[in-house]
Protein backbone atom coordinates (compact mmCIF):
# COMPACT_ATOMS: atom_id res chain seq x y z
CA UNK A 1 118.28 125.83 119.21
CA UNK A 2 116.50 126.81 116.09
CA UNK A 3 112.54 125.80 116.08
CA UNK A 4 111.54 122.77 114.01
CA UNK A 5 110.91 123.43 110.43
CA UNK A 6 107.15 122.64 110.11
CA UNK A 7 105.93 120.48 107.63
CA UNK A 8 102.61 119.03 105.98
CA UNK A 9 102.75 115.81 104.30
CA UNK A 10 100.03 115.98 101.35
CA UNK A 11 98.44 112.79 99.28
CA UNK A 12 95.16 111.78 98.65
CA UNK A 13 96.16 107.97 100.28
CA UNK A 14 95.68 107.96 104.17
CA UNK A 15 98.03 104.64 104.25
CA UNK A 16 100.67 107.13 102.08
CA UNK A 17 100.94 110.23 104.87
CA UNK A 18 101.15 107.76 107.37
CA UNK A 19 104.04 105.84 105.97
CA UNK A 20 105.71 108.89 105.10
CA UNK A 21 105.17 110.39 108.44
CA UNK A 22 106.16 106.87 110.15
CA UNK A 23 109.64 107.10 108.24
CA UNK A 24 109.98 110.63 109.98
CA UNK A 25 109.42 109.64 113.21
CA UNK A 26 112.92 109.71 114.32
CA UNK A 27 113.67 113.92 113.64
CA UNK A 28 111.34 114.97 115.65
CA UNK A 29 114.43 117.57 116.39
CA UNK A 30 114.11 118.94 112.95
CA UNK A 31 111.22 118.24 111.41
CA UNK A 32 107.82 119.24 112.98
CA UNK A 33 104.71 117.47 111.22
CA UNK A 34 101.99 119.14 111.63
CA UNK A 35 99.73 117.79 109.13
CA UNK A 36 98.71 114.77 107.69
CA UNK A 37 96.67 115.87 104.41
CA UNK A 38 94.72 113.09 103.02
CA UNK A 39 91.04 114.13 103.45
CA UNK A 40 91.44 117.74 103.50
CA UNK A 41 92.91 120.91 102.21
CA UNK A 42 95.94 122.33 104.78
CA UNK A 43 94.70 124.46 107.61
CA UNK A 44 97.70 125.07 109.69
CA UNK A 45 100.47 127.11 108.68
CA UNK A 46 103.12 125.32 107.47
CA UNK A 47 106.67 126.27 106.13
CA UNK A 48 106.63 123.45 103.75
CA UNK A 49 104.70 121.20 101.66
CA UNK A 50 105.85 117.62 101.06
CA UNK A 51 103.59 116.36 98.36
CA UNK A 52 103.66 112.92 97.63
CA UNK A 53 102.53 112.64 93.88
CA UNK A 54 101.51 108.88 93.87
CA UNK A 55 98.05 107.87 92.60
CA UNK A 56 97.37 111.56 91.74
CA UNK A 57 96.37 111.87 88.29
CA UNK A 58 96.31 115.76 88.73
CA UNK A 59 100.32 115.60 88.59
CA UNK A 60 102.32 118.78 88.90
CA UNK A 61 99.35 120.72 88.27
CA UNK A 62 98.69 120.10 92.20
CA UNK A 63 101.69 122.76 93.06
CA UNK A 64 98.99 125.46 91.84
CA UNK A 65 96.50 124.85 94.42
CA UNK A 66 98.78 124.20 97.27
CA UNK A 67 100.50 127.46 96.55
CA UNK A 68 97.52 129.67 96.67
CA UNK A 69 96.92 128.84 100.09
CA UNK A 70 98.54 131.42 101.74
CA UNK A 71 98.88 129.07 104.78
CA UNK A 72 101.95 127.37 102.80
CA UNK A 73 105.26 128.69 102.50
CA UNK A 74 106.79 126.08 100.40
CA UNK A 75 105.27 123.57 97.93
CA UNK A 76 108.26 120.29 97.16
CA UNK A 77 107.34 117.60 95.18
CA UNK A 78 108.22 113.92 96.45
CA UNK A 79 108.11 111.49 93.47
CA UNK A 80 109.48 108.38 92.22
CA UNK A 81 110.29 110.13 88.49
CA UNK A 82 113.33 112.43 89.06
CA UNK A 83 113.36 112.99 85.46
CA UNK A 84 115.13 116.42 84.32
CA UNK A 85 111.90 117.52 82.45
CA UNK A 86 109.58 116.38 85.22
CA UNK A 87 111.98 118.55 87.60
CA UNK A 88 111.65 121.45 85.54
CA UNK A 89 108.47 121.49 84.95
CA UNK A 90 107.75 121.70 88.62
CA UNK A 91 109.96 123.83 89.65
CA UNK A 92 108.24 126.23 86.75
CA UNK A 93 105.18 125.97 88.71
CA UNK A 94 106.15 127.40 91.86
CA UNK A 95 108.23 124.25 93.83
CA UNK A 96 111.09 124.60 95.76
CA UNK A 97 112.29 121.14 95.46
CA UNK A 98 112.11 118.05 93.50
CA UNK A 99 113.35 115.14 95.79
CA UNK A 100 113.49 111.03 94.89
CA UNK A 101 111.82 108.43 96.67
CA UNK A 102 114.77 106.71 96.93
CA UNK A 103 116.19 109.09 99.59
CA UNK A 104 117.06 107.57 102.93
CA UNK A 105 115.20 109.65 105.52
CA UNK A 106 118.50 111.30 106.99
CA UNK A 107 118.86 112.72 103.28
CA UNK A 108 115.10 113.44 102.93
CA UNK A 109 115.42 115.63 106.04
CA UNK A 110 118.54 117.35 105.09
CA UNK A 111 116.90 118.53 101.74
CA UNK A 112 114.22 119.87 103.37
CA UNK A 113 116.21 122.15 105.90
CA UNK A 114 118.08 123.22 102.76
CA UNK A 115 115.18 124.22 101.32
CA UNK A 116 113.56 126.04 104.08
CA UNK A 117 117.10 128.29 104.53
CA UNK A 118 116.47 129.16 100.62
CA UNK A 119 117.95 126.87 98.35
CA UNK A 120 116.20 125.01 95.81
CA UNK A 121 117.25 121.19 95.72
CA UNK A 122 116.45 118.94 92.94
CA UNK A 123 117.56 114.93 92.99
CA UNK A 124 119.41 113.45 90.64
CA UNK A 125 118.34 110.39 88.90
CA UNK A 126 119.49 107.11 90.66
CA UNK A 127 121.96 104.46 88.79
CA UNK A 128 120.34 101.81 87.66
CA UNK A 129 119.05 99.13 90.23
CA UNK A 130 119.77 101.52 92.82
CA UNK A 131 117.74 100.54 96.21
CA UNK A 132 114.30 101.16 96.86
CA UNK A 133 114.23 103.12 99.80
CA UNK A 134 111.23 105.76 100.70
CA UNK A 135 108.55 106.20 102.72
CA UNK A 136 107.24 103.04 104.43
CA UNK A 137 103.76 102.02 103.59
CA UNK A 138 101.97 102.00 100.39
CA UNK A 139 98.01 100.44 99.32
CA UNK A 140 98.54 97.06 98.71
CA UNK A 141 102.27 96.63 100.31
CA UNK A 142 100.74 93.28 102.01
CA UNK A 143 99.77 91.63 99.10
CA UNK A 144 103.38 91.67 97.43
CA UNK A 145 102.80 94.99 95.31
CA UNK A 146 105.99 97.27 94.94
CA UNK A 147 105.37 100.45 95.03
CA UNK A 148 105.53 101.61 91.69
CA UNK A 149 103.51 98.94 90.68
CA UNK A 150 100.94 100.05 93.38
CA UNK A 151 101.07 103.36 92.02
CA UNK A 152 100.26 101.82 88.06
CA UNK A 153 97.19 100.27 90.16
CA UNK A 154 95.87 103.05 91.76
CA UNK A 155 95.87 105.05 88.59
CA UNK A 156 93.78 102.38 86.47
CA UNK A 157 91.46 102.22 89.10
CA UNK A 158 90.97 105.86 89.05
CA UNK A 159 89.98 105.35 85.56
CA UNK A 160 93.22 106.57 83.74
CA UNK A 161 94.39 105.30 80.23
CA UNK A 162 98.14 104.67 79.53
CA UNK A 163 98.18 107.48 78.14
CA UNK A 164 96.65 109.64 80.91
CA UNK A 165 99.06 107.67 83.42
CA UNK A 166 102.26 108.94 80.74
CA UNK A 167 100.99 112.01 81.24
CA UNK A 168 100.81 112.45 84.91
CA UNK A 169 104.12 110.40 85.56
CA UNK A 170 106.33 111.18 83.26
CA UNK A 171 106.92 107.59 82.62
CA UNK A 172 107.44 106.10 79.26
CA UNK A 173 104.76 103.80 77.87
CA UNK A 174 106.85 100.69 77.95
CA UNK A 175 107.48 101.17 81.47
CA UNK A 176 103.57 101.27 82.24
CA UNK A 177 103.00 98.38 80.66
CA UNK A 178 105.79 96.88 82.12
CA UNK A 179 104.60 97.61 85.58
CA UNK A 180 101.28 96.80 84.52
CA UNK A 181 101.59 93.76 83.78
CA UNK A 182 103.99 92.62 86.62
CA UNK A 183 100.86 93.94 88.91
CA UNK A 184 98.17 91.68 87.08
CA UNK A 185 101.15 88.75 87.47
CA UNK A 186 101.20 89.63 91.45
CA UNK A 187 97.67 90.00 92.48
CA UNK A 188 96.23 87.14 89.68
CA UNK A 189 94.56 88.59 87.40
CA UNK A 190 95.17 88.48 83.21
CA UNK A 191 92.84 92.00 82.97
CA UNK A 192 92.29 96.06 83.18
CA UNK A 193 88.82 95.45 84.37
CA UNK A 194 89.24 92.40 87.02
CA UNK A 195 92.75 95.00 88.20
CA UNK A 196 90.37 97.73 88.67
CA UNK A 197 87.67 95.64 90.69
CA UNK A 198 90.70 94.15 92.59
CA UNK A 199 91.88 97.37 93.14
CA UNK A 200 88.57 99.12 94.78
CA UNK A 201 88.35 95.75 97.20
CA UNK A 202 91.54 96.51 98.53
CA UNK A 203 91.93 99.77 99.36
CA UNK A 204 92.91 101.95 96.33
CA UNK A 205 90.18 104.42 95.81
CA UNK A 206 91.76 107.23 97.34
CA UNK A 207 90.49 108.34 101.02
CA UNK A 208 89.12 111.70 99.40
CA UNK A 209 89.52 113.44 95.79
CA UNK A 210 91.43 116.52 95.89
CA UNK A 211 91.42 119.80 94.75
CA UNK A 212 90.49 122.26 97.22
CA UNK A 213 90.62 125.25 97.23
CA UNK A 214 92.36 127.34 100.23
CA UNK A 215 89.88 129.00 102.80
CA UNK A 216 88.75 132.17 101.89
CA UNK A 217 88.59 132.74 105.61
CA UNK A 218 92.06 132.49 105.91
CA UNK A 219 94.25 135.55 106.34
CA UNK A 220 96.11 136.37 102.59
CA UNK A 221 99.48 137.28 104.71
CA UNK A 222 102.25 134.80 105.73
């Protein structure tokens, strides 16, 4: 039996690695977590990556800094957006995967092992109200928020414009103001400013601000 591929589950939300790693919990076979990154940079050699992009306003430009640790094999983005262009552009930055949200966890592991023998898998956009599926937990999950509409929240109270969010997601600006405003409609407010004070009472300032920087301590060899 071949060892389990070792992974590292990376976001800047505790509650977020958690989920993910909860809706994991049954391929223990397969899939070897060895990291749950959410307050630090990875320290453990891993053969891949799964980076969750929600609430990080850094984006794509995140692949950059988990591939120069030379502790990382593999950098795959997990993201809501399966966009062609947002697929491209970060698979131009060094990713060996681009894989939807949506993707039951028997799927989600199957990618992965893919990608670890050497190919380079990219999900297709989903037909239109296909099923939410995903990783299991998400800030504000109790309180009725979806979670793209937890994701809108997280960003504003990070401070980010429409624009900025646009920018980071991929997302048109229609669809941040539509998921804007169905999150004021859900937690009661009519406001940016009483969202964002809603938002830091209830857990979506992020558990720590990344970008680190790989040890310089650290070996340069895989």
């Amino acid at each position: 039996m071949q060892p389990a591929l070792t992974v590292a589950l990376v976001n800047d939300y505790e509650v977020i690695v958690r989920g993910l790693a909860n809706m994991l919990r049954n391929y223990t076979r397969q899939i070897e977590i060895v990291e749950l990154d959410a307050n630090h940079a990875v320290k453990s050699r891993v053969d891949i990556v799964l980076y969750d992009t929600f609430g990080d306003p850094a984006g794509h430009r995140q692949i950059d800094t988990l591939l120069s640790n030379p502790l990382i094999g593999r950098v795959v983005v997990y993201a809501w957006n399966v966009a062609p262009s947002q697929a491209k552009d970060a698979l131009a930055r060094g990713a060996c995967g681009y894989l939807s949200k949506r993707l039951p966890a028997g799927q989600l592991v199957d990618a992965l092992l893919r990608i670890h023998a050497g190919d380079v898998v990219v999900s297709t956009e989903p037909p239109a109200g296909a099923a939410t599926r995903g990783s299991s937990d998400w800030p504000g999950r109790e309180e009725g928020l979806t979670e793209r509409e937890a994701e809108m929240l997280a960003l504003i109270t990070r401070g980010l414009s429409n624009a900025d969010i646009a920018a980071s997601t991929g997302l048109s600006p229609n669809s941040i103001k539509s998921y804007i405003r169905s999150c004021y409609r859900r937690i009661g407010v009519s406001n940016r400013s009483n969202a964002i004070l809603w938002g830091i009472r209830h857990g979506f300032e992020p558990d720590h601000l990344r970008i680190h920087d790989p040890d310089p301590a650290q070996p340069a060899t895989r």
